[in-house]
PDB file of N, CA and C in Angstrom:
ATOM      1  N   UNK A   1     -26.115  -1.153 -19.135  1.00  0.00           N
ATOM      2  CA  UNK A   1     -26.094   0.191 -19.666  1.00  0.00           C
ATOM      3  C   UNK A   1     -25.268   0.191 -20.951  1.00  0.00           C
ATOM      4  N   UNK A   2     -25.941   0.918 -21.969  1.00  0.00           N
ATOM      5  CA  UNK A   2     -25.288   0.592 -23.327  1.00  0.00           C
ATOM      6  C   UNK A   2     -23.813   1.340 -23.302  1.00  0.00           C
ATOM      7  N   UNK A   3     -23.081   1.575 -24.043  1.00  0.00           N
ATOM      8  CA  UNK A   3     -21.461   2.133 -24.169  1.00  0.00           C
ATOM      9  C   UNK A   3     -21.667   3.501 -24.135  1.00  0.00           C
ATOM     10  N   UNK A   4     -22.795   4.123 -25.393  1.00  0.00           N
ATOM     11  CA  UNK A   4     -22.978   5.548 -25.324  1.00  0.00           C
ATOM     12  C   UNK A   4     -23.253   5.803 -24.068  1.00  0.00           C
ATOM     13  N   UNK A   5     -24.209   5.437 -23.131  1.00  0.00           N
ATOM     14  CA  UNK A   5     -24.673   6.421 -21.708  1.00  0.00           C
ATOM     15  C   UNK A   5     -23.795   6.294 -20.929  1.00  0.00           C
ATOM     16  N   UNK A   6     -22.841   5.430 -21.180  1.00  0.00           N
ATOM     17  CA  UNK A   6     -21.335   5.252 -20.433  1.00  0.00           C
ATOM     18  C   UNK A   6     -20.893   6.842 -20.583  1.00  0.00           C
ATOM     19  N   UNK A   7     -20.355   6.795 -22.157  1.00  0.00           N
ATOM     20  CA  UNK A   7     -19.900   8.121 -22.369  1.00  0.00           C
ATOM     21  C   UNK A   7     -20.563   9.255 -22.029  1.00  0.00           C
ATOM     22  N   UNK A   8     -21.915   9.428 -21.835  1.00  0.00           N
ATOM     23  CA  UNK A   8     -23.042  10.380 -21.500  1.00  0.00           C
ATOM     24  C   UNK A   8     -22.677  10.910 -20.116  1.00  0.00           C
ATOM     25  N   UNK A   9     -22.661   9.482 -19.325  1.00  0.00           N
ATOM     26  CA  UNK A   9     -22.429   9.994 -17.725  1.00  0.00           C
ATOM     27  C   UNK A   9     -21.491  10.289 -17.809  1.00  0.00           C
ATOM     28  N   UNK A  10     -19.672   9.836 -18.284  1.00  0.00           N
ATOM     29  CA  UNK A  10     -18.811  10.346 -17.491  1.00  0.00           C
ATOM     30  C   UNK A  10     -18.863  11.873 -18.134  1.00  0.00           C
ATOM     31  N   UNK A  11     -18.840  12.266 -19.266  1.00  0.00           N
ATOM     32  CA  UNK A  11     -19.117  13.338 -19.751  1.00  0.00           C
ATOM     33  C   UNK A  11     -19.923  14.965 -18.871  1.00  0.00           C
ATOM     34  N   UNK A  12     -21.301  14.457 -18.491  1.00  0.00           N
ATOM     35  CA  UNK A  12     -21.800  14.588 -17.939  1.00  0.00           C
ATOM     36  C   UNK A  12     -21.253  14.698 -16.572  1.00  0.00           C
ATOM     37  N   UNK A  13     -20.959  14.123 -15.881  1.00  0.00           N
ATOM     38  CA  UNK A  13     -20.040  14.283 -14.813  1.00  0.00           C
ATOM     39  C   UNK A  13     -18.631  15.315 -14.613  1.00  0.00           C
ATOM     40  N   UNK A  14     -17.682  15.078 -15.564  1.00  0.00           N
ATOM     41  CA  UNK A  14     -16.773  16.154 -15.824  1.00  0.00           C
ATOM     42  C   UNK A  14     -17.358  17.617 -16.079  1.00  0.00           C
ATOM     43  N   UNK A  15     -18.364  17.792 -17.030  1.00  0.00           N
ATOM     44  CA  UNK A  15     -18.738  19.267 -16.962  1.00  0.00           C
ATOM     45  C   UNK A  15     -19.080  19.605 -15.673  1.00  0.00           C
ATOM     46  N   UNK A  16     -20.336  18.807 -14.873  1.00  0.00           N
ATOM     47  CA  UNK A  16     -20.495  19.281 -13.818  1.00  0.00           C
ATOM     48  C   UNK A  16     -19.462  19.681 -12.463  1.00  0.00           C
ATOM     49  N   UNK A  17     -18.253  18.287 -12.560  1.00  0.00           N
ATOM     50  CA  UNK A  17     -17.265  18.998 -11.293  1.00  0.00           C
ATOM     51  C   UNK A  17     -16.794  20.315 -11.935  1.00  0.00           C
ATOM     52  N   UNK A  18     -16.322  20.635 -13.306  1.00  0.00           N
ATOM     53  CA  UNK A  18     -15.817  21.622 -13.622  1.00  0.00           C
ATOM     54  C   UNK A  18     -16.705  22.624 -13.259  1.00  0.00           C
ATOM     55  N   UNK A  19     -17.606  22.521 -13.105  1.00  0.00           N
ATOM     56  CA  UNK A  19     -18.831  23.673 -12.645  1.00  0.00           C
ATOM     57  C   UNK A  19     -18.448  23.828 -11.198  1.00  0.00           C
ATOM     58  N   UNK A  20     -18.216  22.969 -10.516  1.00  0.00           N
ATOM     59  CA  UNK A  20     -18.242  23.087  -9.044  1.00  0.00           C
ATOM     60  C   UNK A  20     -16.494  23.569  -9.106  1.00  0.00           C
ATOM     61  N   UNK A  21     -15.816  23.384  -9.366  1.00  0.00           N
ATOM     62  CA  UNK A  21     -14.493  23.809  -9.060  1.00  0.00           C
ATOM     63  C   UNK A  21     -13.919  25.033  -9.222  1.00  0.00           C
ATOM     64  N   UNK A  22     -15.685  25.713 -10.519  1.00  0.00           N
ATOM     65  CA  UNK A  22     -15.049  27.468 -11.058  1.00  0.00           C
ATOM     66  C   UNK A  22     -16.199  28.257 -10.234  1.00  0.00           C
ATOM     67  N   UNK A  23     -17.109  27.252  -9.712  1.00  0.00           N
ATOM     68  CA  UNK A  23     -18.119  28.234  -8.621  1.00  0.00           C
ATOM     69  C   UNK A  23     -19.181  28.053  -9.532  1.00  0.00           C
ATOM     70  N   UNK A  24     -19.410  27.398 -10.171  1.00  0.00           N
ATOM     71  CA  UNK A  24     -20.893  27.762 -11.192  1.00  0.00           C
ATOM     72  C   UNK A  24     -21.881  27.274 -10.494  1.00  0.00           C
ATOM     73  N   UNK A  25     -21.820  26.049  -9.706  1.00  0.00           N
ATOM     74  CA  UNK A  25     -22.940  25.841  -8.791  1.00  0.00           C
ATOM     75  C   UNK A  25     -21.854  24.949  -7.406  1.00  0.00           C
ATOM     76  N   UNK A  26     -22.852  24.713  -6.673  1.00  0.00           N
ATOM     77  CA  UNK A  26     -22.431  24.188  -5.240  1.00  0.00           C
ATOM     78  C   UNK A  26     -22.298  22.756  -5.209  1.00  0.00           C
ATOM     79  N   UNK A  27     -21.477  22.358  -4.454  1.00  0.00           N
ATOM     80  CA  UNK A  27     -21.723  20.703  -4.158  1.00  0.00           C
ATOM     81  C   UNK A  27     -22.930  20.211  -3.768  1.00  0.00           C
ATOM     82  N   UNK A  28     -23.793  20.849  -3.328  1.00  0.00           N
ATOM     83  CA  UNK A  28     -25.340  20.915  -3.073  1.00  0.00           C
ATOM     84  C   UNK A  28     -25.652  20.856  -4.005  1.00  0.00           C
ATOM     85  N   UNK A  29     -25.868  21.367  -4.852  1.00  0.00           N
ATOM     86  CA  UNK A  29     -26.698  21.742  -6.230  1.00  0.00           C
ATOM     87  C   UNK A  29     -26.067  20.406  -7.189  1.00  0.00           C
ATOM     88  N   UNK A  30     -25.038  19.905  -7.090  1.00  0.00           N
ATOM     89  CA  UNK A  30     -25.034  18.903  -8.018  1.00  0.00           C
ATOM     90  C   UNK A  30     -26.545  18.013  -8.301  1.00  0.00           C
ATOM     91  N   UNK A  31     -27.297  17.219  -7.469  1.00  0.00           N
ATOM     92  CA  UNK A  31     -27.971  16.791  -8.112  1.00  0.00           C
ATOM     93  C   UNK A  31     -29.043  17.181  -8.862  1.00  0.00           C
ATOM     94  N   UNK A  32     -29.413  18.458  -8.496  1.00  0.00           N
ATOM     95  CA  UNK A  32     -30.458  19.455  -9.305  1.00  0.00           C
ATOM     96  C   UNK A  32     -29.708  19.449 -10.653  1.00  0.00           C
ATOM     97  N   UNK A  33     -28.340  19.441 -10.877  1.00  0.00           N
ATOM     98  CA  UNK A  33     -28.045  20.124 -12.158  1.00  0.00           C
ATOM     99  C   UNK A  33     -27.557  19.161 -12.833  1.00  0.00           C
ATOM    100  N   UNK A  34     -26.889  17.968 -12.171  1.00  0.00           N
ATOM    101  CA  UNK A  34     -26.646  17.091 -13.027  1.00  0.00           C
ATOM    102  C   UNK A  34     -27.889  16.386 -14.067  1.00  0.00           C
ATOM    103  N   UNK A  35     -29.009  16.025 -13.673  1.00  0.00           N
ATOM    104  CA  UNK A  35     -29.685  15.408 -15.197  1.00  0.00           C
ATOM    105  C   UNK A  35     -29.830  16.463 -15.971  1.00  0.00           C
ATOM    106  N   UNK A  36     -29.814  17.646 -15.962  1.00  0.00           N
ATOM    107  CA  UNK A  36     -29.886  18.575 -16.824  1.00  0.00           C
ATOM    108  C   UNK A  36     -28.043  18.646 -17.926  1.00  0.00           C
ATOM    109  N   UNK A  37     -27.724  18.537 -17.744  1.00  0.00           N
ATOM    110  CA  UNK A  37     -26.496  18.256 -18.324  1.00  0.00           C
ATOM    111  C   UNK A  37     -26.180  17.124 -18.857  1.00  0.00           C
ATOM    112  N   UNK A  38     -26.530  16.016 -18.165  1.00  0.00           N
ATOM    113  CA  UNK A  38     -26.905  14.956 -18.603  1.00  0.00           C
ATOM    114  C   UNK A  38     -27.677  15.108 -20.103  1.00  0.00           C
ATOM    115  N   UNK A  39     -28.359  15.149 -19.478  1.00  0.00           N
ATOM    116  CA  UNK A  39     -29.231  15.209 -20.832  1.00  0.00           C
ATOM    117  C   UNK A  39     -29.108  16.570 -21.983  1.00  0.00           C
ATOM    118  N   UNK A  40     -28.551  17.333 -21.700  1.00  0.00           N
ATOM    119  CA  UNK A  40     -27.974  18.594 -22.788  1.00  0.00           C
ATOM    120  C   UNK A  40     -26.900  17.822 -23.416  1.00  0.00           C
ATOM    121  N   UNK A  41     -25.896  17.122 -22.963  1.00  0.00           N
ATOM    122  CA  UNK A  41     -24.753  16.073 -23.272  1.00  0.00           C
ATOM    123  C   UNK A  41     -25.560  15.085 -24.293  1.00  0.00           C
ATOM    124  N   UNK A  42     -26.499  13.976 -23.955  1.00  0.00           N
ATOM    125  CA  UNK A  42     -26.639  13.594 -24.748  1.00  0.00           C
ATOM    126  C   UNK A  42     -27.528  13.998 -26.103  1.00  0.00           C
ATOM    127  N   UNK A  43     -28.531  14.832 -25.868  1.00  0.00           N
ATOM    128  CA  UNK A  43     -29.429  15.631 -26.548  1.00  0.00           C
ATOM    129  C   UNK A  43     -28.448  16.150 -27.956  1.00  0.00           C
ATOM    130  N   UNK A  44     -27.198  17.169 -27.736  1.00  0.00           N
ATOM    131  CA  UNK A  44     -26.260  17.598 -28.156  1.00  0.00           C
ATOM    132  C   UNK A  44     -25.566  16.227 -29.096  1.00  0.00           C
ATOM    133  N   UNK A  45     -25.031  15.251 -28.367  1.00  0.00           N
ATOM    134  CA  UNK A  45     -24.796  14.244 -29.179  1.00  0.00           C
ATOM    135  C   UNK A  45     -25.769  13.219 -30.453  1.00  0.00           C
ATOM    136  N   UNK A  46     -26.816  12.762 -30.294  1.00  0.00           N
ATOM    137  CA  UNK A  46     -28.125  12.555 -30.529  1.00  0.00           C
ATOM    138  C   UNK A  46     -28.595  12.636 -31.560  1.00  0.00           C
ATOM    139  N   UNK A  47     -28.510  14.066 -31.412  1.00  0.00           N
ATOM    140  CA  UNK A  47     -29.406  15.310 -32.342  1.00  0.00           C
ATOM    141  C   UNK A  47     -28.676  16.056 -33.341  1.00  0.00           C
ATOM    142  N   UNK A  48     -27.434  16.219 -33.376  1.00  0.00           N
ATOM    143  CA  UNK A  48     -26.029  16.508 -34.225  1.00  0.00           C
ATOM    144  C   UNK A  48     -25.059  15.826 -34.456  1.00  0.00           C
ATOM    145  N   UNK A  49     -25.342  15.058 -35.457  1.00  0.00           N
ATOM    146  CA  UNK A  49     -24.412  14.115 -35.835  1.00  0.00           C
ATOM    147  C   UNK A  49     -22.884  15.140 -36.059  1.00  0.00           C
ATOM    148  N   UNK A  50     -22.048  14.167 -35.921  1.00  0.00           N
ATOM    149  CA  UNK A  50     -20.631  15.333 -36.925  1.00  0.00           C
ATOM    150  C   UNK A  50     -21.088  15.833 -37.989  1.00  0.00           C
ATOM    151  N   UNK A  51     -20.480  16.961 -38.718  1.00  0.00           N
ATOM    152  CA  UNK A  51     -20.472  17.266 -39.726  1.00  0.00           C
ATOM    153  C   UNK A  51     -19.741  16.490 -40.473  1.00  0.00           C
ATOM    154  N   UNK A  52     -19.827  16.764 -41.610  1.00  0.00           N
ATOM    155  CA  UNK A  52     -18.625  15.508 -42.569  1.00  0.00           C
ATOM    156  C   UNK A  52     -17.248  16.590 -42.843  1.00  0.00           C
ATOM    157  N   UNK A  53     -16.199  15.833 -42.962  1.00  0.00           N
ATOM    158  CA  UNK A  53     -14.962  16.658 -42.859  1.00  0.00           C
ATOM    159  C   UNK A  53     -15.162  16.861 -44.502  1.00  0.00           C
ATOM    160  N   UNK A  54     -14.495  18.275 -45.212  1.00  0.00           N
ATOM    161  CA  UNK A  54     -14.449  17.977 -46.302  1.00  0.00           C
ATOM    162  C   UNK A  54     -12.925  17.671 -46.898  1.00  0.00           C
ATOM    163  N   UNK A  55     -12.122  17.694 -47.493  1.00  0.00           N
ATOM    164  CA  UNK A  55     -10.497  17.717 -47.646  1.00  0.00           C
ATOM    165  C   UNK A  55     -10.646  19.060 -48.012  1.00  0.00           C
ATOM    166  N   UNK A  56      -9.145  19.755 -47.471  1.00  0.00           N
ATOM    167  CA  UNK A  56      -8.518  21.059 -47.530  1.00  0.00           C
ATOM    168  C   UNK A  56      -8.883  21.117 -49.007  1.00  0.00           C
ATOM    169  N   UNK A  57      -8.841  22.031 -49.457  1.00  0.00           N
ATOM    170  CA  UNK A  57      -8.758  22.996 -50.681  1.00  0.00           C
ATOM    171  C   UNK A  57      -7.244  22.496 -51.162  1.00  0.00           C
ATOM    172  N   UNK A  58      -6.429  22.789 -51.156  1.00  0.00           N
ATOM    173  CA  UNK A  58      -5.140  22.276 -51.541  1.00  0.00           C
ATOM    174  C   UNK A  58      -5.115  20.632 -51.953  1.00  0.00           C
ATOM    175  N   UNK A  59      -5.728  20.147 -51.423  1.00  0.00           N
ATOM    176  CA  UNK A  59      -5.688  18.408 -51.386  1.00  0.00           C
ATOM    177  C   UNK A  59      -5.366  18.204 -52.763  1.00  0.00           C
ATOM    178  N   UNK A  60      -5.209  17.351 -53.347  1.00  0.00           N
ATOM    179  CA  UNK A  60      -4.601  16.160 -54.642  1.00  0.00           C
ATOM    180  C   UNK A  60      -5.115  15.108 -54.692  1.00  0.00           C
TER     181      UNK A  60
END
């Protein structure tokens, strides 16, 4: 498994317990909802690179 889907799953994983810990879905429902997050996680990454930083206005 390449490094990114590393980061994908655990990612992916943390939103979802945080879902289960504020009530957003059930310990049941994890596997229904996890590839969907999954894949919003990486989709989100993917598909939107960073923006480019620009330097402050003040800079020198």
């Amino acid at each position: 498994m390449a490094k990114a889907e590393d980061k994908y799953l655990q990612v992916a994983k943390e939103i979802a317990v945080k879902f289960i810990e504020v009530g957003r879905i059930s310990p049941a429902g994890f596997g229904d909802v996890f590839n969907e997050i999954y894949r919003g996680v990486k989709d989100a990454v993917e598909n939107n690179p960073p923006a480019r930083r620009r330097p402050p206005d003040n800079a020198e």
